[in-house]
PDB file of N, CA and C in Angstrom:
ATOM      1  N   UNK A   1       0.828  -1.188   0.000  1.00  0.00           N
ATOM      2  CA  UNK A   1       0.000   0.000   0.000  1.00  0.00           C
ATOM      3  C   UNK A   1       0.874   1.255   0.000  1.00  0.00           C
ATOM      4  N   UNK A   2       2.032   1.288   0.565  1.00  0.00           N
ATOM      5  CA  UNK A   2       2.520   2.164   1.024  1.00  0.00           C
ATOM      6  C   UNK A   2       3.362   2.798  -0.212  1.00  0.00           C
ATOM      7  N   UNK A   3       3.905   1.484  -1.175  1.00  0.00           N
ATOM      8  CA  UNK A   3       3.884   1.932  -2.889  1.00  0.00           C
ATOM      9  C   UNK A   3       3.522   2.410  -3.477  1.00  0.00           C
ATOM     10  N   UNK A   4       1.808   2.253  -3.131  1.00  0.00           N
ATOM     11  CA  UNK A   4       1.140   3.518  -4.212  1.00  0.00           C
ATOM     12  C   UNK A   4       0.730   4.370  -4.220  1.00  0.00           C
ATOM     13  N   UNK A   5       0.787   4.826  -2.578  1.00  0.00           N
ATOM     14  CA  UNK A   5       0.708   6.145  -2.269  1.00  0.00           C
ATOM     15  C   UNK A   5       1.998   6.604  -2.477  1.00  0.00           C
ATOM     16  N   UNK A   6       3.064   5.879  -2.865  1.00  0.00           N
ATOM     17  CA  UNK A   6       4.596   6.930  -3.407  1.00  0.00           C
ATOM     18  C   UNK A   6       4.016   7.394  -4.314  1.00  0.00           C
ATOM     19  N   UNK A   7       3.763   6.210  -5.544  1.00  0.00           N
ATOM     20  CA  UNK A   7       3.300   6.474  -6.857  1.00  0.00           C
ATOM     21  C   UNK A   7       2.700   7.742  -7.344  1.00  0.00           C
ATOM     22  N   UNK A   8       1.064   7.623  -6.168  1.00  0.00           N
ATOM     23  CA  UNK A   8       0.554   8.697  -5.905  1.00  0.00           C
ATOM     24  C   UNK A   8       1.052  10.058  -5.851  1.00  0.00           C
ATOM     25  N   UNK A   9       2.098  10.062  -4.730  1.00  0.00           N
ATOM     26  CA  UNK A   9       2.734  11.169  -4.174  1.00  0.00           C
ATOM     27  C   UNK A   9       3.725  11.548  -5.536  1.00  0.00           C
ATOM     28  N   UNK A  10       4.299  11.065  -6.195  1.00  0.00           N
ATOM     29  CA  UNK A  10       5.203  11.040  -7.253  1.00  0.00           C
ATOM     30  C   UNK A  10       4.262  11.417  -8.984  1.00  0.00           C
ATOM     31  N   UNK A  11       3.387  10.864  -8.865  1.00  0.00           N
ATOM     32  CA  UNK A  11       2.269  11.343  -9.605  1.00  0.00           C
ATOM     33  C   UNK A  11       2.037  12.996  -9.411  1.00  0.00           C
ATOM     34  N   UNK A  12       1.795  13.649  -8.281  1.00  0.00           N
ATOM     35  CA  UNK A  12       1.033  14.960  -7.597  1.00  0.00           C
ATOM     36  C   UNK A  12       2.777  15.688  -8.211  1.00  0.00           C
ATOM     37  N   UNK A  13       3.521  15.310  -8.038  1.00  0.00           N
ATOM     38  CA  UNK A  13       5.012  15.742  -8.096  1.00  0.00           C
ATOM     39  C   UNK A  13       4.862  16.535  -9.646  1.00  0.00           C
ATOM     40  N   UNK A  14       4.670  15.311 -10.613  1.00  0.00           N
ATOM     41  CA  UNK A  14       5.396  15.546 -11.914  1.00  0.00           C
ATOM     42  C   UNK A  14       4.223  16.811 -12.439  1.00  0.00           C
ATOM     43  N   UNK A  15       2.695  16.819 -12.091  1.00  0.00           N
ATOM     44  CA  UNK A  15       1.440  17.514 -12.307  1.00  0.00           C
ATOM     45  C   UNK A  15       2.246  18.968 -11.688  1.00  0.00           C
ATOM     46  N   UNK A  16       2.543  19.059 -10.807  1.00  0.00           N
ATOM     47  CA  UNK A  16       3.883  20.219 -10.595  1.00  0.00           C
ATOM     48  C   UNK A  16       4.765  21.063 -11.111  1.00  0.00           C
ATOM     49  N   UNK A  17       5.392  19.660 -11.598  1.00  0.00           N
ATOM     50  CA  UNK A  17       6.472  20.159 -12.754  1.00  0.00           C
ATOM     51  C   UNK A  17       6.098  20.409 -13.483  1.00  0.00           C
ATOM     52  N   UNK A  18       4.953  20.357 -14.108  1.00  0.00           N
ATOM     53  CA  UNK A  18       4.128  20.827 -15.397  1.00  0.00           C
ATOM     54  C   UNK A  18       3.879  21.927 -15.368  1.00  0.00           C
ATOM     55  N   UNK A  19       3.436  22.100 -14.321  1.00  0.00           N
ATOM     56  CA  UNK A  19       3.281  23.638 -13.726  1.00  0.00           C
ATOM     57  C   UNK A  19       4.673  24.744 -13.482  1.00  0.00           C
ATOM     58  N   UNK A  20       6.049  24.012 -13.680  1.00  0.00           N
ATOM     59  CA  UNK A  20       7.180  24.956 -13.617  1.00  0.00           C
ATOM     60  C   UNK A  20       6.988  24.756 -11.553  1.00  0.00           C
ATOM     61  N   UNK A  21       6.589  23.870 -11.246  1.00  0.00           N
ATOM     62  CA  UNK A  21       6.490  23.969  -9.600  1.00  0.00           C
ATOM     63  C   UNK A  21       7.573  23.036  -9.044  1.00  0.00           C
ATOM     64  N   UNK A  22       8.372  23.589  -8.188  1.00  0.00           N
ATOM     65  CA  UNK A  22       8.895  21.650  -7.372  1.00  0.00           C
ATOM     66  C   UNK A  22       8.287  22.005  -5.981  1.00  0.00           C
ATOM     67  N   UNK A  23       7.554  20.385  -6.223  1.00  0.00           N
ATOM     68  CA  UNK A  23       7.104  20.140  -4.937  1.00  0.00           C
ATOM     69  C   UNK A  23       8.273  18.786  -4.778  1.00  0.00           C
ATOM     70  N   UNK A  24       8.266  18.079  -3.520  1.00  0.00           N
ATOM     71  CA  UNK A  24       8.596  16.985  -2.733  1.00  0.00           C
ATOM     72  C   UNK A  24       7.494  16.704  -1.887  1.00  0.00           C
ATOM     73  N   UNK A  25       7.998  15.690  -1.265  1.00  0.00           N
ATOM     74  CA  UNK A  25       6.963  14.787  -0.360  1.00  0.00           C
ATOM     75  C   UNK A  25       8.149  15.440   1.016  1.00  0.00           C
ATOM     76  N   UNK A  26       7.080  15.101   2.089  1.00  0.00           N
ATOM     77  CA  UNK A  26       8.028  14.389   3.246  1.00  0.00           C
ATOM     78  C   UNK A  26       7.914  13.765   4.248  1.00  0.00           C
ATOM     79  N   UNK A  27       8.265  13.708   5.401  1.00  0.00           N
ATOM     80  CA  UNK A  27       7.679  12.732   6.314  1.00  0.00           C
ATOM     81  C   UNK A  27       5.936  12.161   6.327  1.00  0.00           C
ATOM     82  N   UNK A  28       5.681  13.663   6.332  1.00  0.00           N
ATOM     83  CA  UNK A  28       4.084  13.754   6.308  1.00  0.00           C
ATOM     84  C   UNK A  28       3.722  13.360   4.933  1.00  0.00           C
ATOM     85  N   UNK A  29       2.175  12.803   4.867  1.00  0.00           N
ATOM     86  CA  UNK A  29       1.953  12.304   3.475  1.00  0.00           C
ATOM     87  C   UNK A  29       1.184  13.503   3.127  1.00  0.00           C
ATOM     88  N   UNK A  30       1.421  13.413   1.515  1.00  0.00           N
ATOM     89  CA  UNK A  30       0.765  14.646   1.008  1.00  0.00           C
ATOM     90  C   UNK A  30       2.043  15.106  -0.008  1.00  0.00           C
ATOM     91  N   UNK A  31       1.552  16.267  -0.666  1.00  0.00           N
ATOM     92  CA  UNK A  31       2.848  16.711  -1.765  1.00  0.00           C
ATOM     93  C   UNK A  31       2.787  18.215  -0.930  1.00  0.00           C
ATOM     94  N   UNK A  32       4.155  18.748  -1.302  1.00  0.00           N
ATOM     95  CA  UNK A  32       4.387  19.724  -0.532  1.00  0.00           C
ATOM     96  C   UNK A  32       5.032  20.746  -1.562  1.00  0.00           C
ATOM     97  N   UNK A  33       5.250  22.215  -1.075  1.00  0.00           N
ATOM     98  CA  UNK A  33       6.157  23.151  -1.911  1.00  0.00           C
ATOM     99  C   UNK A  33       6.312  23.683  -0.435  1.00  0.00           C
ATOM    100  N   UNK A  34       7.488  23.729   0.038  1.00  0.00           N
ATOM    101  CA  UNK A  34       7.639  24.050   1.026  1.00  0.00           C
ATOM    102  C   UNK A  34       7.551  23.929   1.706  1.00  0.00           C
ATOM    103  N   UNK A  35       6.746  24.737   2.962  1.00  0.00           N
ATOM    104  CA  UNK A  35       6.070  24.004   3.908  1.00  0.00           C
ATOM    105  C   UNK A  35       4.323  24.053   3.938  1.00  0.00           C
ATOM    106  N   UNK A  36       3.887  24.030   2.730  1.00  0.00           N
ATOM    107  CA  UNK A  36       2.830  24.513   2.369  1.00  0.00           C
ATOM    108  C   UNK A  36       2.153  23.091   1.290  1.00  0.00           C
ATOM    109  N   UNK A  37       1.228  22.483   1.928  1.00  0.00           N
ATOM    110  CA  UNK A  37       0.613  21.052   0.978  1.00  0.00           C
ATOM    111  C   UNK A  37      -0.138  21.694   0.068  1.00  0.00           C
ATOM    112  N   UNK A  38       0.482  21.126  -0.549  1.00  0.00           N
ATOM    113  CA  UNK A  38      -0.739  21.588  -2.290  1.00  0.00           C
ATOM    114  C   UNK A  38      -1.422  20.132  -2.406  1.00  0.00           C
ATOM    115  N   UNK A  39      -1.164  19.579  -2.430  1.00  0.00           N
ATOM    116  CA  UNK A  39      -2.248  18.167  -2.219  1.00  0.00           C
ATOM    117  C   UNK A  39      -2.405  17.355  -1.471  1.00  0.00           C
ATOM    118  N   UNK A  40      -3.426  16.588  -0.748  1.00  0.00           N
ATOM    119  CA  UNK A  40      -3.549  15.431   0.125  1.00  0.00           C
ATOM    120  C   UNK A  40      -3.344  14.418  -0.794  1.00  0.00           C
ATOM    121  N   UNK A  41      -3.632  13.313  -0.272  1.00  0.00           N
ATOM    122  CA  UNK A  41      -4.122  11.689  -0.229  1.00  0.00           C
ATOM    123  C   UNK A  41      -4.758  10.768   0.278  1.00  0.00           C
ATOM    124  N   UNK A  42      -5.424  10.468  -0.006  1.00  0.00           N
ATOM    125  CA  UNK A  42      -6.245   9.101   0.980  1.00  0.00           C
ATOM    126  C   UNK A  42      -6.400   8.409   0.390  1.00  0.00           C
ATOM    127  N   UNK A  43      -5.907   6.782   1.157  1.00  0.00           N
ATOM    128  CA  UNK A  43      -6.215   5.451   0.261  1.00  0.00           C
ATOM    129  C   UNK A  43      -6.748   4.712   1.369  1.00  0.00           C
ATOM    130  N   UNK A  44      -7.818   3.486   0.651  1.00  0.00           N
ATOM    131  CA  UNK A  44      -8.041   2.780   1.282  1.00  0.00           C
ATOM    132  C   UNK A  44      -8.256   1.283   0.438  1.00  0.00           C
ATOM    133  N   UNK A  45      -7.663   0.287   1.416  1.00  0.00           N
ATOM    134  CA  UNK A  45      -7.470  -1.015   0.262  1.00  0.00           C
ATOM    135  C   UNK A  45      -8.126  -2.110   1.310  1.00  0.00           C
ATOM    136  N   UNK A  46      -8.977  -3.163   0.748  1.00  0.00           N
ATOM    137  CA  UNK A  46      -9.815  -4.196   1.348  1.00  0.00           C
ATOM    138  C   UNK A  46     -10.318  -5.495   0.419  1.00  0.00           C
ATOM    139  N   UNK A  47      -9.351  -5.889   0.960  1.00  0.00           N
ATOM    140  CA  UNK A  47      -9.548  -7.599  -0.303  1.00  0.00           C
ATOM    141  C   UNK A  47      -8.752  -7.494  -1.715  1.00  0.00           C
ATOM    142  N   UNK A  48      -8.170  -6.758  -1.597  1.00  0.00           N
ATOM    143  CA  UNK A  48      -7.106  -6.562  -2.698  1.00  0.00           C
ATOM    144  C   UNK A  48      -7.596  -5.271  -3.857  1.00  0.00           C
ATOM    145  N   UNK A  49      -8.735  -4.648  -3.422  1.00  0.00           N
ATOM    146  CA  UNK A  49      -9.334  -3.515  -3.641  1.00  0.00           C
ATOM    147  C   UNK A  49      -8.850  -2.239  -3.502  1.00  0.00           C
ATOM    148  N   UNK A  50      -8.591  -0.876  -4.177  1.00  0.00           N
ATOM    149  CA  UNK A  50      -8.311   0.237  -3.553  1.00  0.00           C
ATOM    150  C   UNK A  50      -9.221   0.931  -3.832  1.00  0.00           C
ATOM    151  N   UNK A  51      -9.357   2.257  -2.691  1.00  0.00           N
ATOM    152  CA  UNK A  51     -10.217   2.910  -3.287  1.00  0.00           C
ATOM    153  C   UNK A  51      -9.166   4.127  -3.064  1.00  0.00           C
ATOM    154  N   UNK A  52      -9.650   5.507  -3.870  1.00  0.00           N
ATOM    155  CA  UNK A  52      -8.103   6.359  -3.016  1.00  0.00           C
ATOM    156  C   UNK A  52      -8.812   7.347  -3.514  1.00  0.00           C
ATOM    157  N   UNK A  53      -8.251   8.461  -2.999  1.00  0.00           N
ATOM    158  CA  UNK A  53      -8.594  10.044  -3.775  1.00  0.00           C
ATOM    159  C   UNK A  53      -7.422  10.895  -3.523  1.00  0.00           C
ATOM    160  N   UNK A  54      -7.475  11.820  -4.075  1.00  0.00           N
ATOM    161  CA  UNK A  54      -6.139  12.724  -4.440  1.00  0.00           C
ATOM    162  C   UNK A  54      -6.855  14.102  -4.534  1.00  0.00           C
ATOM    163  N   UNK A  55      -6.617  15.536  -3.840  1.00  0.00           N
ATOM    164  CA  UNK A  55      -7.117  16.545  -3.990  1.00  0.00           C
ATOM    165  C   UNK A  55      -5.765  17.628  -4.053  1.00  0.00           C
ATOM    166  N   UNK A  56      -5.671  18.025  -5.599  1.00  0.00           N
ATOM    167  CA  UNK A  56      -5.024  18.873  -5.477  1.00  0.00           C
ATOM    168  C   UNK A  56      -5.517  20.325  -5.164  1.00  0.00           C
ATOM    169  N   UNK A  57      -4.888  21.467  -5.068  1.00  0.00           N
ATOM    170  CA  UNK A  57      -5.335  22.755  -4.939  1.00  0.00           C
ATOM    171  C   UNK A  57      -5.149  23.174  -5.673  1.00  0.00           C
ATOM    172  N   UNK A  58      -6.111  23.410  -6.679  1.00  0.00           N
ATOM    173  CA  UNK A  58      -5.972  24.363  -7.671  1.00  0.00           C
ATOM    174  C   UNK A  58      -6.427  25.760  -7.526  1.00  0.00           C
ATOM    175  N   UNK A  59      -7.462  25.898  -7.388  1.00  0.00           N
ATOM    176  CA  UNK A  59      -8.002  27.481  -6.734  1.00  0.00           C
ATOM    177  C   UNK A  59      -8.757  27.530  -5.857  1.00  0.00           C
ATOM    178  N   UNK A  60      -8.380  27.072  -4.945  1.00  0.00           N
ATOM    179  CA  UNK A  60      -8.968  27.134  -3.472  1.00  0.00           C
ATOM    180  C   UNK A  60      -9.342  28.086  -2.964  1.00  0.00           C
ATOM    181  N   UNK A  61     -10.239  28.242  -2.244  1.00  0.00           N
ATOM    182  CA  UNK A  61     -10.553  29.423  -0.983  1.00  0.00           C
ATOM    183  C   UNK A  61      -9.598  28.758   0.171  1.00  0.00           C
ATOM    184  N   UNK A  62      -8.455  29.409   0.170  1.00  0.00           N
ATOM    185  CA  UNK A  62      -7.672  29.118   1.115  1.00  0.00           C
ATOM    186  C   UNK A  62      -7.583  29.116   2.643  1.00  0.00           C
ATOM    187  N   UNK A  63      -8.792  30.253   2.602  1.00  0.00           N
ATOM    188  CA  UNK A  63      -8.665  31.339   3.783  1.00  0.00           C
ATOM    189  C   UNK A  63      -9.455  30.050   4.875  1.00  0.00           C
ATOM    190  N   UNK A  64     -10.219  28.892   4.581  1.00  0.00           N
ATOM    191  CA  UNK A  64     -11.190  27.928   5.330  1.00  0.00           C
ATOM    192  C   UNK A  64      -9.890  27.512   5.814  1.00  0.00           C
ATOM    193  N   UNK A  65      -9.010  26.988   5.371  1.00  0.00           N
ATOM    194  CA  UNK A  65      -7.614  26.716   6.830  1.00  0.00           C
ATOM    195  C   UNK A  65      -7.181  27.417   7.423  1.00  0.00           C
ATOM    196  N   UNK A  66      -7.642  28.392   7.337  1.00  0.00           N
ATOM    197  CA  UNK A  66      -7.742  29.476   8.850  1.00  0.00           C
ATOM    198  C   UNK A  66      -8.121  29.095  10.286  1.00  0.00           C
ATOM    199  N   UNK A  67      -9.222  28.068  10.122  1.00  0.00           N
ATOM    200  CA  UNK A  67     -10.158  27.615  10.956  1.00  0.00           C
ATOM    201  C   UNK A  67      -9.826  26.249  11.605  1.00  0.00           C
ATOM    202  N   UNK A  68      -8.864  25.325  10.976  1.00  0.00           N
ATOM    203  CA  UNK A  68      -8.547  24.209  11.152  1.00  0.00           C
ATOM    204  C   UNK A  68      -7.123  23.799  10.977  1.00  0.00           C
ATOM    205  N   UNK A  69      -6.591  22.796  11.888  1.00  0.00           N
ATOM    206  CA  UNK A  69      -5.283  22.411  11.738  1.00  0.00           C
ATOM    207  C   UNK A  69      -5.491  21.417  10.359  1.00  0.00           C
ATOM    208  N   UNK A  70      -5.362  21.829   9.029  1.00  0.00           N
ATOM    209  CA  UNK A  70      -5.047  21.074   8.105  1.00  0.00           C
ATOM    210  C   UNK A  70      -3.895  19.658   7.951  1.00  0.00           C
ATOM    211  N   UNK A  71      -5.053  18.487   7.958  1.00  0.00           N
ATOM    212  CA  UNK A  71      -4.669  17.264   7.948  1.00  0.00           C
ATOM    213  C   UNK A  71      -3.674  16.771   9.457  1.00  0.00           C
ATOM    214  N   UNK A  72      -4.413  17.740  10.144  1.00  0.00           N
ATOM    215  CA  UNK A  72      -3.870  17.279  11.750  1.00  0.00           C
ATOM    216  C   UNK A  72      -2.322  17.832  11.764  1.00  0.00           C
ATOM    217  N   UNK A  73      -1.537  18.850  10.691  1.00  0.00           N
ATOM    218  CA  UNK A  73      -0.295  18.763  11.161  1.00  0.00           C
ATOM    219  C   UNK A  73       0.029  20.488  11.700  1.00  0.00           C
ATOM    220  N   UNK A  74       0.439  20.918  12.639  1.00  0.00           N
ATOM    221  CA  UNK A  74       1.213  21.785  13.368  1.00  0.00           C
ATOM    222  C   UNK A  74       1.975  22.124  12.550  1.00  0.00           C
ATOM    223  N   UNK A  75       1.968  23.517  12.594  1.00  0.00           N
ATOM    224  CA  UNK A  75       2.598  24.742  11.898  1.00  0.00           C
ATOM    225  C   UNK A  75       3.582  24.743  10.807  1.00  0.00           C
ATOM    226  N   UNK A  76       2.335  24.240  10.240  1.00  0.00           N
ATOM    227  CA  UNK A  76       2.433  23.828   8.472  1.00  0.00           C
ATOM    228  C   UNK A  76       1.207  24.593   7.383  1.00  0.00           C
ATOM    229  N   UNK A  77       1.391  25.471   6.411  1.00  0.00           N
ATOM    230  CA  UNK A  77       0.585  25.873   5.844  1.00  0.00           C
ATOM    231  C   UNK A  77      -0.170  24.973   4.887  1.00  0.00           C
ATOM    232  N   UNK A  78      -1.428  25.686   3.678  1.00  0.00           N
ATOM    233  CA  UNK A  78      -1.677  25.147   2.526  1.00  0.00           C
ATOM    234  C   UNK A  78      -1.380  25.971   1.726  1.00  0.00           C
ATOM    235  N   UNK A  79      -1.538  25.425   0.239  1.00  0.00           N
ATOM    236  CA  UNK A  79      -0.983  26.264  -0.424  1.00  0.00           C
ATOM    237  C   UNK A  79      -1.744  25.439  -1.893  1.00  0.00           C
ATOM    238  N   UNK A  80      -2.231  26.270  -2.986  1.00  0.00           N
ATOM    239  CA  UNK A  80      -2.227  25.977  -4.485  1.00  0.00           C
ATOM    240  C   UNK A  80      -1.678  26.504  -5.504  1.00  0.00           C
ATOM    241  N   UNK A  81      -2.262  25.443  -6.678  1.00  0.00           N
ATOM    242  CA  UNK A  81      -1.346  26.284  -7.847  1.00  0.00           C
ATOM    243  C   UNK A  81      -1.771  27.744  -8.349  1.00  0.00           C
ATOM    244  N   UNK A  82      -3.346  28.457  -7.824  1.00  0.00           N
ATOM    245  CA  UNK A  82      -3.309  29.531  -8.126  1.00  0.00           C
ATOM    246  C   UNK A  82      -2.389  30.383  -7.123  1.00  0.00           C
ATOM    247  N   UNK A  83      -2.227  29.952  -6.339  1.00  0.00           N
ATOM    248  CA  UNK A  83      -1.280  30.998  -5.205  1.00  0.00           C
ATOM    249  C   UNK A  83       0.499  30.827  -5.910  1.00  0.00           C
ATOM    250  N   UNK A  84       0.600  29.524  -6.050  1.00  0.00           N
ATOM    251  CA  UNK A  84       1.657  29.343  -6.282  1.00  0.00           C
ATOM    252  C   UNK A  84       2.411  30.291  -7.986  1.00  0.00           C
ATOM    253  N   UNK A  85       1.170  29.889  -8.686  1.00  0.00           N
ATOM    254  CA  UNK A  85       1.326  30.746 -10.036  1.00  0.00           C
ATOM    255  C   UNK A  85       1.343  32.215 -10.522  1.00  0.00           C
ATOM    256  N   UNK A  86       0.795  32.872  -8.775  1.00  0.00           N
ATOM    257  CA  UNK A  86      -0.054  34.232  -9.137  1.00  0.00           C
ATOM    258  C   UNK A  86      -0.950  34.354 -10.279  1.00  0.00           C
ATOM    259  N   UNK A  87      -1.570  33.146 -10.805  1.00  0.00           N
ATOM    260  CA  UNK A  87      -3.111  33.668 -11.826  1.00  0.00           C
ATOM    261  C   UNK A  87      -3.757  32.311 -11.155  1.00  0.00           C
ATOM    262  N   UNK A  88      -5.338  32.201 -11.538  1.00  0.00           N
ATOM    263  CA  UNK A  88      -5.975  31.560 -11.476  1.00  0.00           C
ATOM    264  C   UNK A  88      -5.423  29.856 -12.267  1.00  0.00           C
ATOM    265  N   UNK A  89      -5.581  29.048 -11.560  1.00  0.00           N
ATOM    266  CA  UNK A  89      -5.521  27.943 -12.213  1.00  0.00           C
ATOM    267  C   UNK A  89      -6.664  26.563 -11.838  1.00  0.00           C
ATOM    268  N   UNK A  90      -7.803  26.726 -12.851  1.00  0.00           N
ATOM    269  CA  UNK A  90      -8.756  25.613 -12.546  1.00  0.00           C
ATOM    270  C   UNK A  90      -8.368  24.297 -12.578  1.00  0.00           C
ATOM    271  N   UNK A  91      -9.587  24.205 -12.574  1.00  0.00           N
ATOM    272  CA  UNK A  91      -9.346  22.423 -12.104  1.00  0.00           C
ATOM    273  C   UNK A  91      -9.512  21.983 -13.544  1.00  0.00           C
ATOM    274  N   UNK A  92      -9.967  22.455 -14.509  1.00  0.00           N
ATOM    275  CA  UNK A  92     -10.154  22.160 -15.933  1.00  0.00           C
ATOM    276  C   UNK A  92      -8.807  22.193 -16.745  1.00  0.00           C
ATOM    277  N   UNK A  93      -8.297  23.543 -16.239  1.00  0.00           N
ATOM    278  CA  UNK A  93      -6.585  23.647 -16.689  1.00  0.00           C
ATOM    279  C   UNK A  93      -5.661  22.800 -16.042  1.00  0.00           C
ATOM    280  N   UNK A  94      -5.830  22.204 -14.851  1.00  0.00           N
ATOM    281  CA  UNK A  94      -4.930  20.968 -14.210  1.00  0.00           C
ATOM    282  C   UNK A  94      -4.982  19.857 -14.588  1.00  0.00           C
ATOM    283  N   UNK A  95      -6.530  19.300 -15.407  1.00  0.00           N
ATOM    284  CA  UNK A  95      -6.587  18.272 -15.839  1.00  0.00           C
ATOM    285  C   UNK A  95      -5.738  17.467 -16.792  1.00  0.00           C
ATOM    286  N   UNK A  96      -5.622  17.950 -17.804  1.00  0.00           N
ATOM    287  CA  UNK A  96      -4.465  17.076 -18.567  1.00  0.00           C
ATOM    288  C   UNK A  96      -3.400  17.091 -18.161  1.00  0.00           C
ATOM    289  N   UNK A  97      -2.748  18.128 -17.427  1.00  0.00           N
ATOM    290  CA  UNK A  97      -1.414  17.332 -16.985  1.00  0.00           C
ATOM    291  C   UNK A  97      -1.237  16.606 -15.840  1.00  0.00           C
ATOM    292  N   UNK A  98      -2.812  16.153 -14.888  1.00  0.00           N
ATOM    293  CA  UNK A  98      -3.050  15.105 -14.593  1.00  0.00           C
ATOM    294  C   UNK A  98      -2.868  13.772 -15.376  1.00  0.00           C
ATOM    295  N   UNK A  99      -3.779  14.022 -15.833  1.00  0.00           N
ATOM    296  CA  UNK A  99      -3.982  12.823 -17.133  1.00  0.00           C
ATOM    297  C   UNK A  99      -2.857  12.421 -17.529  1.00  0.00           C
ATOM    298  N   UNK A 100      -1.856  13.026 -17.843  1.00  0.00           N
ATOM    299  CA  UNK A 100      -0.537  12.952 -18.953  1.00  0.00           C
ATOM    300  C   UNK A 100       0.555  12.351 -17.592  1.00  0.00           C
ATOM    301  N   UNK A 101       0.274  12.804 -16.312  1.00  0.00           N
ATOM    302  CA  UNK A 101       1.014  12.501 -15.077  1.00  0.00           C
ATOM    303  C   UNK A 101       0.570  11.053 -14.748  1.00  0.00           C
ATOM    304  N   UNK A 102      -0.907  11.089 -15.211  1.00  0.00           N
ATOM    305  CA  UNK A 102      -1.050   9.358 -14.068  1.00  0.00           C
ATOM    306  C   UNK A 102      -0.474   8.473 -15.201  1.00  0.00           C
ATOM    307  N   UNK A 103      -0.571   8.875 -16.935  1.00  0.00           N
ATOM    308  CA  UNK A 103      -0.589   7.741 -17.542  1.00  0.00           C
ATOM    309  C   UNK A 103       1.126   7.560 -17.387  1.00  0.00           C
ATOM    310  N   UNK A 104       2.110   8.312 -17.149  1.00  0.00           N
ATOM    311  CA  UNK A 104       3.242   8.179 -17.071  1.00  0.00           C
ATOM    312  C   UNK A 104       3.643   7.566 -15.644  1.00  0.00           C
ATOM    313  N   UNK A 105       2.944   7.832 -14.649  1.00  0.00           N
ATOM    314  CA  UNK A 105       3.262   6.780 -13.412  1.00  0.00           C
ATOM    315  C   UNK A 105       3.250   5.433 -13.484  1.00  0.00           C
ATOM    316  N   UNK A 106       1.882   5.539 -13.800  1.00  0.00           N
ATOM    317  CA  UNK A 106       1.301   4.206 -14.083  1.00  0.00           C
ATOM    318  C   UNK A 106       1.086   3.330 -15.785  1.00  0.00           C
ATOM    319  N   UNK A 107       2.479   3.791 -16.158  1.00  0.00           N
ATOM    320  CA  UNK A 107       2.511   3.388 -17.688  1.00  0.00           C
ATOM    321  C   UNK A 107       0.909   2.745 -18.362  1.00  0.00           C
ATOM    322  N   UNK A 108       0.315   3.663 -18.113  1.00  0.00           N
ATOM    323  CA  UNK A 108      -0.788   3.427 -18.968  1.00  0.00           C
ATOM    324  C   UNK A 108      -1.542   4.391 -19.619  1.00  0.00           C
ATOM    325  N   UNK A 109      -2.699   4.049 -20.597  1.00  0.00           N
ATOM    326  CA  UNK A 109      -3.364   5.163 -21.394  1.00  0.00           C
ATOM    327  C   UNK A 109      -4.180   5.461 -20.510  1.00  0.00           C
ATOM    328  N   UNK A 110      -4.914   6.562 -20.438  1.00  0.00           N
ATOM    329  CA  UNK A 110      -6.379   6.653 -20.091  1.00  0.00           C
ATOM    330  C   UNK A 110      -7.348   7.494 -21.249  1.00  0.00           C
ATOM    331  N   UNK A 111      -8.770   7.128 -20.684  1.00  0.00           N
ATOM    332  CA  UNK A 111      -9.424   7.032 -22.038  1.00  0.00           C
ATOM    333  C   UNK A 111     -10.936   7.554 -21.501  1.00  0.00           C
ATOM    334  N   UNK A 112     -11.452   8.525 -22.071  1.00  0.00           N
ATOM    335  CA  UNK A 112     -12.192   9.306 -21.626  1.00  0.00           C
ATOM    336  C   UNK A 112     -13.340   8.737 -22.096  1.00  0.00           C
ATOM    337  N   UNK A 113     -14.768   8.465 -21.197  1.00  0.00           N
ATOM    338  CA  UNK A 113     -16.111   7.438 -21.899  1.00  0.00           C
ATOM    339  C   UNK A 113     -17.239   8.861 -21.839  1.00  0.00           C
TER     340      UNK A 113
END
């Protein structure tokens, strides 16, 4: 399990670099630019099943982690790619270099129904 949340985490990485961004991982799970997570993770696997989700920040209302210790960690920010870019960046404009990121993790096509 703990493989494919690298994968994962290494996936969120290269969607980054697309962006002209370096993020890393680190102790904590999640992708990082700093000390600031631009994306979570959550997986869950049962009978040889996964289920998982991945939330990057693309244009967040940031200001709601004001209110909460984000993903339980101590004096650690959030952060997205519109903050990170200074312009807006949707979730429509992140998509393909999602797409182009998972099929290169996971050497495969994907295929839109």
């Amino acid at each position: 399990m703990r493989r494919y949340v690298c994968s994962l985490e290494k996936m969120i990485i290269d969607v980054c670099a697309r962006f002209q961004l370096e993020a890393k991982t680190t102790e904590h799970t999640g992708v990082w630019i700093g000390d600031n997570k631009i994306a979570a993770i959550g997986v869950h696997g049962s009978r040889y099943v996964t289920t998982h989700g991945i939330a990057i920040n693309c244009n967040s209302d940031l200001s709601w982690f004001d209110h909460i210790v984000p993903c339980g960690i101590e004096h650690k920010g959030v952060t997205s790619l519109t903050r990170e870019l200074g312009r807006v960046v949707t979730v429509d404009d992140a998509y393909p270099a999602l797409v182009a990121a998972f099929e290169q993790q996971f050497d495969c096509t994907a295929h839109e129904e």
